[in-house]
Each structure stands twice: as structure tokens, then as C-alpha cells.
N, C-alpha and C. Protein backbone atom coordinates (compact mmCIF):
# COMPACT_ATOMS: atom_id res chain seq x y z
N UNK A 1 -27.34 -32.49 44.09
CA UNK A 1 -26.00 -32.84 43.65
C UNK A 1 -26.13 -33.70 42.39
N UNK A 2 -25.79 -33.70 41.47
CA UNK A 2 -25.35 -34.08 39.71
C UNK A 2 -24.54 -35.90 40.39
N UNK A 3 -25.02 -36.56 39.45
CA UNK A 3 -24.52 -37.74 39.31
C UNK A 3 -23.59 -37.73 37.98
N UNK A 4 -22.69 -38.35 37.66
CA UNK A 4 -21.95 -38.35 36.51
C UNK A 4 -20.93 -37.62 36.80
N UNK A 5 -20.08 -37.30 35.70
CA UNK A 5 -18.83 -36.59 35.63
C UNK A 5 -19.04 -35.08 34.75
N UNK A 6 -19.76 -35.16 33.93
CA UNK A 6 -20.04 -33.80 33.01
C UNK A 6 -21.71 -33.03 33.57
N UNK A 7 -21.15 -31.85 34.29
CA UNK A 7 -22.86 -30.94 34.16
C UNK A 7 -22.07 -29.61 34.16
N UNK A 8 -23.50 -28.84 33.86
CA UNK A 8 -23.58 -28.07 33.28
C UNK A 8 -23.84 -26.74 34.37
N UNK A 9 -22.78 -25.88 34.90
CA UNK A 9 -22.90 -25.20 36.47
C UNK A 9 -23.90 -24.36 35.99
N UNK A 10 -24.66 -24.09 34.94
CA UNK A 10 -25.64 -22.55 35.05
C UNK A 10 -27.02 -23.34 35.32
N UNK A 11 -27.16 -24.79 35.08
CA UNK A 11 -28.59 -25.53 35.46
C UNK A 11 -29.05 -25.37 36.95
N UNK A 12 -28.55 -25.35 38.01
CA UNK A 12 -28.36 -25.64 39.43
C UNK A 12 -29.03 -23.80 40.25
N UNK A 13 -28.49 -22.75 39.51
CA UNK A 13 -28.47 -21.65 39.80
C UNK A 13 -29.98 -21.38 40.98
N UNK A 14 -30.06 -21.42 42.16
CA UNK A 14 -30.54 -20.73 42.70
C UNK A 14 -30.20 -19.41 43.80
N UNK A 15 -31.07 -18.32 43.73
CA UNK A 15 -31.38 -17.46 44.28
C UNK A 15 -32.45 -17.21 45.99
N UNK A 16 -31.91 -16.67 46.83
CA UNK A 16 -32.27 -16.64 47.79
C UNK A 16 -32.73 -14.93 48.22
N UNK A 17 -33.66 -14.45 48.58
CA UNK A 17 -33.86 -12.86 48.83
C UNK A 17 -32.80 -12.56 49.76
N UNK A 18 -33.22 -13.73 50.83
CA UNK A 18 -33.10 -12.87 52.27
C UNK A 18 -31.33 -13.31 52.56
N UNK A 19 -30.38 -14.21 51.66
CA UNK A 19 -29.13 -14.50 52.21
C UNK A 19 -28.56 -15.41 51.04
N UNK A 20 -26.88 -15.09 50.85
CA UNK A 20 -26.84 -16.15 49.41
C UNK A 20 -26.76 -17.69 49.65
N UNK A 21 -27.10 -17.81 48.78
CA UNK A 21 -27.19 -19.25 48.16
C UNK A 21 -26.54 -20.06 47.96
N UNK A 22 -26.02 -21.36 48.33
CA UNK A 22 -24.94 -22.22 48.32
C UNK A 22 -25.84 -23.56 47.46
N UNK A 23 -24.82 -24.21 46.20
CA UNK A 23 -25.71 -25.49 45.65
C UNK A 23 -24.51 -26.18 45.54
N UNK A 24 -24.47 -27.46 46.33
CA UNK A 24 -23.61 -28.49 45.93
C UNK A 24 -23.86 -28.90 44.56
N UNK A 25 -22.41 -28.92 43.43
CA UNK A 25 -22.28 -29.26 42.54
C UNK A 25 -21.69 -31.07 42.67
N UNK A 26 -20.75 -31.12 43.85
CA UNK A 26 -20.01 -32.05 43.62
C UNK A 26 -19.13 -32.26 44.70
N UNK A 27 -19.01 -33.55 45.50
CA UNK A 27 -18.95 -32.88 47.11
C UNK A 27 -17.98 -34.56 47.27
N UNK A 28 -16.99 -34.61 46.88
CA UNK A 28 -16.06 -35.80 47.33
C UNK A 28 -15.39 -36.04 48.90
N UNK A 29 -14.29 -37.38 48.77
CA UNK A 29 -13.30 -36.83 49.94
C UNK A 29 -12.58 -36.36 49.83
N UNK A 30 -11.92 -35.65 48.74
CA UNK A 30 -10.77 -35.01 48.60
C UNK A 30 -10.95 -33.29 48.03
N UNK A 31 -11.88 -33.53 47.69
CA UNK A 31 -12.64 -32.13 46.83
C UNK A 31 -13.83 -31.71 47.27
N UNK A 32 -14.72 -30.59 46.75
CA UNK A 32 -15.82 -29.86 47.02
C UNK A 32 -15.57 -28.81 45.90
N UNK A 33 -16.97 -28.50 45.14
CA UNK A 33 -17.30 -27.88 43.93
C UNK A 33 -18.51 -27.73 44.09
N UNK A 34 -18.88 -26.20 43.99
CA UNK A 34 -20.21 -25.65 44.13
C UNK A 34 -20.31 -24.29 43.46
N UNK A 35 -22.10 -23.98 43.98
CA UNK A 35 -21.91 -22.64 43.48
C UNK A 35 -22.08 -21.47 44.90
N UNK A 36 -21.79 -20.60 44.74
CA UNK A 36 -22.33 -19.63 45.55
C UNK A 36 -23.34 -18.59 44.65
N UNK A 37 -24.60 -18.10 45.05
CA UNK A 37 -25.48 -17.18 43.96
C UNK A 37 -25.78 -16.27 45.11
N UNK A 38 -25.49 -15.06 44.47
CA UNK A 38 -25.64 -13.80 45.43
C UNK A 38 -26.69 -13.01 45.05
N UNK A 39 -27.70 -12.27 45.77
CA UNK A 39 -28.52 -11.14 44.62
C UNK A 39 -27.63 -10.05 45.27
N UNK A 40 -27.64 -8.99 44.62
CA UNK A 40 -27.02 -7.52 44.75
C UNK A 40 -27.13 -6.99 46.36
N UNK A 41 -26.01 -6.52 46.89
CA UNK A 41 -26.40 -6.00 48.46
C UNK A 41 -25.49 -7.13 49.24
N UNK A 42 -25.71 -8.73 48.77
CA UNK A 42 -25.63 -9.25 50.02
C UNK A 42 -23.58 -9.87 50.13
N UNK A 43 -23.75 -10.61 51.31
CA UNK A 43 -22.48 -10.63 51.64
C UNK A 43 -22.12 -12.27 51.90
N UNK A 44 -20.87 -12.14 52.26
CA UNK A 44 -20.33 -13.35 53.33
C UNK A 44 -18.94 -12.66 53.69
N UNK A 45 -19.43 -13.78 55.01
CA UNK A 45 -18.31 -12.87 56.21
C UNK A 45 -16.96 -13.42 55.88
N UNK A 46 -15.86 -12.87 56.26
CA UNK A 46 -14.87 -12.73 56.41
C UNK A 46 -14.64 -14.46 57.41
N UNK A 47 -14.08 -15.77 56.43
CA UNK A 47 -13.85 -16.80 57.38
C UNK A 47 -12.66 -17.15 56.85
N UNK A 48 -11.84 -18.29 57.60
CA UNK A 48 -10.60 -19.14 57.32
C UNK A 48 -11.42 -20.73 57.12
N UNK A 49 -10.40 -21.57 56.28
CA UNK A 49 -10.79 -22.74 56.29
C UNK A 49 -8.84 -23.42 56.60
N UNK A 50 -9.20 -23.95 57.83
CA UNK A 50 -7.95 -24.97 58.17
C UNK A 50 -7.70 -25.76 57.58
N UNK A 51 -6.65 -25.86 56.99
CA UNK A 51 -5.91 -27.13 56.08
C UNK A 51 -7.15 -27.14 54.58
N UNK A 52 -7.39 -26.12 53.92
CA UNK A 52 -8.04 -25.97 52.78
C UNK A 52 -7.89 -24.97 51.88
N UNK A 53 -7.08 -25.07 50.41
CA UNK A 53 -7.44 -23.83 49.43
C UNK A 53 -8.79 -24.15 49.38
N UNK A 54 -8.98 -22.48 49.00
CA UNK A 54 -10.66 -22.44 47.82
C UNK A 54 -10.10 -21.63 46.44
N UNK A 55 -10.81 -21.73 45.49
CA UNK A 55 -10.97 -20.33 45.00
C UNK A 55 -12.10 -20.54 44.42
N UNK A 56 -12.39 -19.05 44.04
CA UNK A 56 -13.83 -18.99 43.59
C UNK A 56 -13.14 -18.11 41.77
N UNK A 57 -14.35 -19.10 41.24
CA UNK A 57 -14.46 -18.48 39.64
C UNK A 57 -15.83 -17.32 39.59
N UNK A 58 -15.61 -16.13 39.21
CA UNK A 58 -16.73 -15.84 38.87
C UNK A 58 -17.46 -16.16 37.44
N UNK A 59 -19.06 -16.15 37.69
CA UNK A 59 -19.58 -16.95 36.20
C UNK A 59 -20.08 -15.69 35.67
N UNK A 60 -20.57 -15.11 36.36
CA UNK A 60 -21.20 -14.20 36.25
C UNK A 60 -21.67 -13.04 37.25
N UNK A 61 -22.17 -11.72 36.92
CA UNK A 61 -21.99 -11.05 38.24
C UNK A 61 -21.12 -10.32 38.01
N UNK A 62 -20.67 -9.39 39.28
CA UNK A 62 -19.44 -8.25 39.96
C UNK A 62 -19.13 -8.55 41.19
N UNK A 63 -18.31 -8.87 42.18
CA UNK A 63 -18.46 -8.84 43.81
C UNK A 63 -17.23 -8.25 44.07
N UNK A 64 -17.39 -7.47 45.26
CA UNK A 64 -15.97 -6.99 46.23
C UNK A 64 -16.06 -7.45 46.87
N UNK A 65 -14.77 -8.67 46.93
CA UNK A 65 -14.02 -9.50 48.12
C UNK A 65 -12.56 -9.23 48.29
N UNK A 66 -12.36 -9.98 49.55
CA UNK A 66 -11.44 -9.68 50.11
C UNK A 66 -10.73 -10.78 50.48
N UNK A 67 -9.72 -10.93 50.64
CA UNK A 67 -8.67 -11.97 50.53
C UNK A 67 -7.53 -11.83 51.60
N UNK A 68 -7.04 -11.82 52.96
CA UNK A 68 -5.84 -11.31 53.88
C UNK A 68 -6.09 -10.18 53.68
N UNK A 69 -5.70 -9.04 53.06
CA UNK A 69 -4.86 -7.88 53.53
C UNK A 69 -5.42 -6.85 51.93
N UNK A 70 -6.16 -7.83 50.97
CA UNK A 70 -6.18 -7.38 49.47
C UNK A 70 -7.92 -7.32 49.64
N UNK A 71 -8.46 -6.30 48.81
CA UNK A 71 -9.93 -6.14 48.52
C UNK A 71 -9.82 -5.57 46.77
N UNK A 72 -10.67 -6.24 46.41
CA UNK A 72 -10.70 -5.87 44.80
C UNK A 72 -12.17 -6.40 44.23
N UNK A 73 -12.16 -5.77 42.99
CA UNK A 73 -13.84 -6.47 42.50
C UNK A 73 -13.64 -7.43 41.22
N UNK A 74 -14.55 -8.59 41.87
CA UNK A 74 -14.04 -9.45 40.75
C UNK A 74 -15.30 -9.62 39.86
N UNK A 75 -15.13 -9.90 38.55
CA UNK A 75 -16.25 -9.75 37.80
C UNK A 75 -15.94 -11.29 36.76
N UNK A 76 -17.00 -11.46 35.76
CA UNK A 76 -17.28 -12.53 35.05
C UNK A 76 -15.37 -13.03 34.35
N UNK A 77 -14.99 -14.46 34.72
CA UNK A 77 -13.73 -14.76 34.20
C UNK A 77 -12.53 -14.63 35.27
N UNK A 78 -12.99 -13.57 36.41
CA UNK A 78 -11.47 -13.80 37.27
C UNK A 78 -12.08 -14.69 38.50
N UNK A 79 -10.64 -15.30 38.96
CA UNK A 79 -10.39 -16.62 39.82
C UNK A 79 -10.03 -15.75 41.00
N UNK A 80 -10.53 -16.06 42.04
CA UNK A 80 -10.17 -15.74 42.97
C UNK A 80 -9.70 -16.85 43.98
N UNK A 81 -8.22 -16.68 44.18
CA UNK A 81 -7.48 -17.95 45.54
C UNK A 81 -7.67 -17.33 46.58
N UNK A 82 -7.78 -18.65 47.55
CA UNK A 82 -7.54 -18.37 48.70
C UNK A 82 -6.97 -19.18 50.03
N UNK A 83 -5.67 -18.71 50.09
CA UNK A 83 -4.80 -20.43 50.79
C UNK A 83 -5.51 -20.63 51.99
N UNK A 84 -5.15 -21.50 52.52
CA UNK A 84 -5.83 -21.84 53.78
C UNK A 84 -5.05 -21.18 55.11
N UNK A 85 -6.06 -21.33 55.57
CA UNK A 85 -5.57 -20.19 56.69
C UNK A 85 -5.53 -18.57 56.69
N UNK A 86 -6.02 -18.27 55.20
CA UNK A 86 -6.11 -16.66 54.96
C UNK A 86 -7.48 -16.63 55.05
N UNK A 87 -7.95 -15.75 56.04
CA UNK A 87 -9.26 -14.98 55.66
C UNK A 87 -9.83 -14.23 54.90
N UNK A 88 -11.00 -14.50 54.24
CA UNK A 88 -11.57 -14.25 52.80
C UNK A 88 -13.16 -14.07 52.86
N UNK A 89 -13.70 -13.10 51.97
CA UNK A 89 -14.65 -13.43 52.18
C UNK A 89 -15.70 -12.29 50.73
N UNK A 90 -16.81 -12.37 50.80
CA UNK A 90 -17.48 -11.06 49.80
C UNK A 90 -17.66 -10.00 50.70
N UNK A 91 -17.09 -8.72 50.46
CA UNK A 91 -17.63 -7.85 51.16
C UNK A 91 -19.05 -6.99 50.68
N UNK A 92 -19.15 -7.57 49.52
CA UNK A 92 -20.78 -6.90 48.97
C UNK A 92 -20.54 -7.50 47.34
N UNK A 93 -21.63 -7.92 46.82
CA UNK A 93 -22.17 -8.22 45.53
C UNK A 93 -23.07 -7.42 45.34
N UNK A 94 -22.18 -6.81 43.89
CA UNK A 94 -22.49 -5.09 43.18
C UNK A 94 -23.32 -5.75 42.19
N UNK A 95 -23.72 -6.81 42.03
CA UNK A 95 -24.66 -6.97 40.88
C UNK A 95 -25.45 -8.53 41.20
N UNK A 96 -26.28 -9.07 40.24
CA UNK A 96 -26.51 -10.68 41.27
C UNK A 96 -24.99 -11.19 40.54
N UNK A 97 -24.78 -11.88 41.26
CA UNK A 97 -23.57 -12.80 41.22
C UNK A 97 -23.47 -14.12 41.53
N UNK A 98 -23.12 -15.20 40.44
CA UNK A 98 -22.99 -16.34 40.64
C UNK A 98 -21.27 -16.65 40.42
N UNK A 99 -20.92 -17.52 41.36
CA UNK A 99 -19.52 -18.04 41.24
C UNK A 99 -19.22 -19.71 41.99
N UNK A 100 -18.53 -20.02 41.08
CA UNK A 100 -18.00 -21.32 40.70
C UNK A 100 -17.07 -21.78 42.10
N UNK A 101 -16.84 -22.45 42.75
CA UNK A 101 -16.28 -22.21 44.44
C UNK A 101 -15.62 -24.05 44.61
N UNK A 102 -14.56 -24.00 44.48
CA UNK A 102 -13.73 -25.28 44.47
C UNK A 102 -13.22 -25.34 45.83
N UNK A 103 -13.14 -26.61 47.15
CA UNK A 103 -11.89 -26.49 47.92
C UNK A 103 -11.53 -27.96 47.99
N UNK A 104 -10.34 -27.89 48.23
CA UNK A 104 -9.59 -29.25 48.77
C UNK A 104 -8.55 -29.22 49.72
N UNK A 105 -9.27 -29.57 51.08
CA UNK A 105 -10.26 -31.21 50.94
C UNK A 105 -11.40 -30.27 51.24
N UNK A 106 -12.33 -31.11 51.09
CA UNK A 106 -13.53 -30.28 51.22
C UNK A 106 -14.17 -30.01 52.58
N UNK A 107 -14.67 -28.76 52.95
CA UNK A 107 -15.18 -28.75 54.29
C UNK A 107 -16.06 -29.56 55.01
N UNK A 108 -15.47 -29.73 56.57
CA UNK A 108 -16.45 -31.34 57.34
C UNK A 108 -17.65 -30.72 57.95
């Protein structure tokens, strides 16, 4: 986790073979800012977070996720929301994929 107020999200970037990758960027009481890094193939399941938006920025990458009732592929520049209480999740990362992953409040 980064001390200070200014870093730089592409320094942090790790990769995992066997499952993606989660790096605390920045982990308050009111907030949570990280990355998620995917290699190609892999997933995350379909979860809810109680009393929490997320959304995820992609940085880079392609992924098909899914959001309630919507599935689409998001690629480098689109934001993906997700209110709380809607289930969301990647249904596959079409390329490696890193994305930018905000919630508030942050998960306990």
C-alpha cells in the first residue's frame, strides 16, 4: 500500500498464473482503491457488496463482465458501476487486463 496522496496505479501491477490478482492501492474508512490484474482466461465470480458502490476503471486490457441483468466488454477507458446490492462480476478476461476498482465504504 503507497503512503502519500499521489501514485502512480501502473507501478503496483502484479500478475498471478493460477487466479487474478488484487493490490491494495489505498484502503481508508470510508473508501477502498485498488487494482484488480487478470491474465487472459481468468474470472471472478458473480458477488454483491452490502451497503457498497464499486466501479471498476479499465487501464488496460478487454474483460466481459456483468453487472444485474447487463453483460458487455469493457476495454481500456470505460467505467464500469456497480450499486450495491447488484451482482457483478468478470465473466472472462479476453486479454491480460488490469483495472482500477474504487468502493465506498470499503469492504470489512
Amino acid at each position: 500500500m503507497a503512503s502519500g496522496f499521489f501514485l502512480k496505479a501502473d507501478r503496483p501491477v502484479v500478475f498471478d498464473p493460477d487466479k487474478l490478482s488484487k493490490v491494495d492501492l489505498f484502503r481508508g474508512e470510508r473508501m477502498f482503491v485498488g487494482l484488480n490484474c487478470f491474465e487472459q482466461g481468468q474470472t471472478q465470480h458473480t458477488h454483491v457488496h452490502a451497503g457498497a458502490d464499486k466501479f471498476y476503471l479499465i487501464l488496460s486490457g478487454r474483460a466481459l463482465m456483468v453487472v444485474g441483468e447487463e453483460t458487455g466488454e469493457a476495454g481500456p477507458g470505460t467505467v464500469v458501476w456497480a450499486p450495491a446490492e447488484v451482482p457483478h462480476g468478470v465473466v472472462e478476461a479476453l486479454e491480460r487486463t488490469v483495472m482500477l476498482v474504487a468502493m465506498a465504504p470499503p469492504p470489512r
